[in-house]
Protein backbone atom coordinates (compact mmCIF):
# COMPACT_ATOMS: atom_id res chain seq x y z
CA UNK A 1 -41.36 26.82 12.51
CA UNK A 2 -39.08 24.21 12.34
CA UNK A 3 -39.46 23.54 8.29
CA UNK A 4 -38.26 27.23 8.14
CA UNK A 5 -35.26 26.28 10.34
CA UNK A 6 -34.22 23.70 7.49
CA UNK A 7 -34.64 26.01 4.83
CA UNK A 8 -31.87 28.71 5.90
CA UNK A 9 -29.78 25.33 6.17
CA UNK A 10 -26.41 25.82 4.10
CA UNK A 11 -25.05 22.76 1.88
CA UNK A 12 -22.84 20.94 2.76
CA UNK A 13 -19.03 21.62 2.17
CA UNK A 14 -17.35 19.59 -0.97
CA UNK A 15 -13.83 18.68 -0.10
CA UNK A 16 -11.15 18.00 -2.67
CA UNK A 17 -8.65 15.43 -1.95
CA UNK A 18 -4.74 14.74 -3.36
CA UNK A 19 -4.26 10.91 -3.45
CA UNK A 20 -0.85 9.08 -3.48
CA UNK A 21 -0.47 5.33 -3.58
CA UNK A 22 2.26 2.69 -2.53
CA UNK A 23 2.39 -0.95 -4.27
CA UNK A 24 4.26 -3.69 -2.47
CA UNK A 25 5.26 -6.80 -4.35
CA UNK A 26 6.20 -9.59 -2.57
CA UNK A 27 7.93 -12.21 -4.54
CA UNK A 28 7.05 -16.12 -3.88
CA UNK A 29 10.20 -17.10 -5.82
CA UNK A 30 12.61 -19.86 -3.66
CA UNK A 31 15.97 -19.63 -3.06
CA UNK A 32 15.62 -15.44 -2.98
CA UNK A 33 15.45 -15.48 -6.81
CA UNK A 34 12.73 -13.35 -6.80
CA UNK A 35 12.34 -9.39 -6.66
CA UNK A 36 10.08 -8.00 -3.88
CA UNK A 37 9.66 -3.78 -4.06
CA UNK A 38 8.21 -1.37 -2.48
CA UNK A 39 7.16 1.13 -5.16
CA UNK A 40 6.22 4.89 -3.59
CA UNK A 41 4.65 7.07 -6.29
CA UNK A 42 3.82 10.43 -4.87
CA UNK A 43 2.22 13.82 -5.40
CA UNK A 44 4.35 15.46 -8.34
CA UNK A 45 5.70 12.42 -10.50
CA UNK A 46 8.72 11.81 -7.56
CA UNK A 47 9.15 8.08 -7.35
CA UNK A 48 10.67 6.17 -4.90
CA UNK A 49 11.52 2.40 -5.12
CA UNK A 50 12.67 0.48 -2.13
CA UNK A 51 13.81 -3.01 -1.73
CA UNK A 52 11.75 -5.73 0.77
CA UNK A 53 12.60 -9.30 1.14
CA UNK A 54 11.43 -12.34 -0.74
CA UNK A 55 9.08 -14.90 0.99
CA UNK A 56 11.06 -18.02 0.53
CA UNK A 57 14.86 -18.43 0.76
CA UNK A 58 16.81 -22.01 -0.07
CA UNK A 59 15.80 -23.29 3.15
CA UNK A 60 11.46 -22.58 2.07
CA UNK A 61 9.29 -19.99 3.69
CA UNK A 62 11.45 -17.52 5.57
CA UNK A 63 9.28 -15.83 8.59
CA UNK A 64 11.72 -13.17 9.28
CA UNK A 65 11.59 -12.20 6.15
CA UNK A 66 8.00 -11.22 6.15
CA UNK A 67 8.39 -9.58 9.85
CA UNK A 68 11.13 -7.59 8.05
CA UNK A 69 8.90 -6.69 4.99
CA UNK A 70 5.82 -6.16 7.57
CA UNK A 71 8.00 -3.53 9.44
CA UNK A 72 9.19 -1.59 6.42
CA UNK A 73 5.60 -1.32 5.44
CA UNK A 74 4.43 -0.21 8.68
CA UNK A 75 7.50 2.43 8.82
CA UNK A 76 6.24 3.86 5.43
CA UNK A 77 2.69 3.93 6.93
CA UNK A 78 3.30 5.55 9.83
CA UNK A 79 5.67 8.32 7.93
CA UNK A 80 2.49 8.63 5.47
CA UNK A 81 0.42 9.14 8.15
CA UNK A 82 3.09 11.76 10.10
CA UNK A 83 2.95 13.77 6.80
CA UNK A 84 -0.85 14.43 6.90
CA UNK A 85 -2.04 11.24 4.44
CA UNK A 86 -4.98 9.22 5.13
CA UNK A 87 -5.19 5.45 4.48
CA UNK A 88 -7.94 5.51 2.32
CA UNK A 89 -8.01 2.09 1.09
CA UNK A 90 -5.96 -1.28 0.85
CA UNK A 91 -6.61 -3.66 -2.05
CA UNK A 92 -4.82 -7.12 -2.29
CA UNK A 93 -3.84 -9.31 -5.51
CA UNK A 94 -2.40 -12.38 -5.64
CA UNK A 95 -0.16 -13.98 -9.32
CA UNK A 96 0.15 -16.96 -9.58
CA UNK A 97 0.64 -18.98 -12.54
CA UNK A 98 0.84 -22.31 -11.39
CA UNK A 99 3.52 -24.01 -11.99
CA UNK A 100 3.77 -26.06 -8.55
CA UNK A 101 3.46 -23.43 -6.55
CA UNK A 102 7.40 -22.10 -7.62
CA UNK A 103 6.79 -18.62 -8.86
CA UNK A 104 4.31 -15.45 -8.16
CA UNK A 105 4.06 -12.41 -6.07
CA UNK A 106 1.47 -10.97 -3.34
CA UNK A 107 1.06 -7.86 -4.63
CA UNK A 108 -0.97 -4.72 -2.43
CA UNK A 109 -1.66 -0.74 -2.81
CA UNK A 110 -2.06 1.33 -0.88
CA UNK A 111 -3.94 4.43 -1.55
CA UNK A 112 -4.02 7.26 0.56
CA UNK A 113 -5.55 9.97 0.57
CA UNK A 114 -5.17 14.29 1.88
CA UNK A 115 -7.33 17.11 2.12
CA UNK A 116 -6.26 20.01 -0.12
């Protein structure tokens, strides 16, 4: 009796998802030479490109620069989030091509992820 209950059993549903994806790219660069973006490419080709701080200014590694940086990305987070998108995954990358340490950029995406 109960193989015939797992017969009638119906398979499972296939959901179909939209992704989107954000890139940050923290420059390294001293003295605030450097370009650090946040780069929002959504559902439809819209594109939106927001400035973040660099890590270093004159004076060497600037902490408030990353809280300020670590904010905006929470912000865009939580608006992804409020806007029905999953954080589906996070994947790191560092550049850096080694000249003492003077140049390269943290860069991360962020994909996310909603059920169509």
């Amino acid at each position: 009796m109960i193989g015939g209950f797992f017969a009638f059993k119906s398979a499972p549903k296939v959901v179909a998802y939209d992704y989107t994806q954000i890139t940050t790219i923290e420059s390294v660069v001293p003295g605030g030479l450097g370009r650090s973006r946040m780069l929002v490419n959504e559902k439809g080709g819209m594109k939106e490109e927001l400035d973040m701080k660099n890590f270093f200014s004159i004076a060497g590694i600037n902490f408030q620069n990353i809280n300020t940086n670590e904010q905006l990305i929470l912000e865009k987070v939580s608006q992804m989030n409020a806007n029905g998108w999953e954080l589906f995954t996070v994947t790191p990358g560092v550049v850096s091509p080694g000249n003492g340490g003077s140049t390269g950029l943290f860069i991360t995406r962020y994909l996310f992820r909603k059920e169509k």
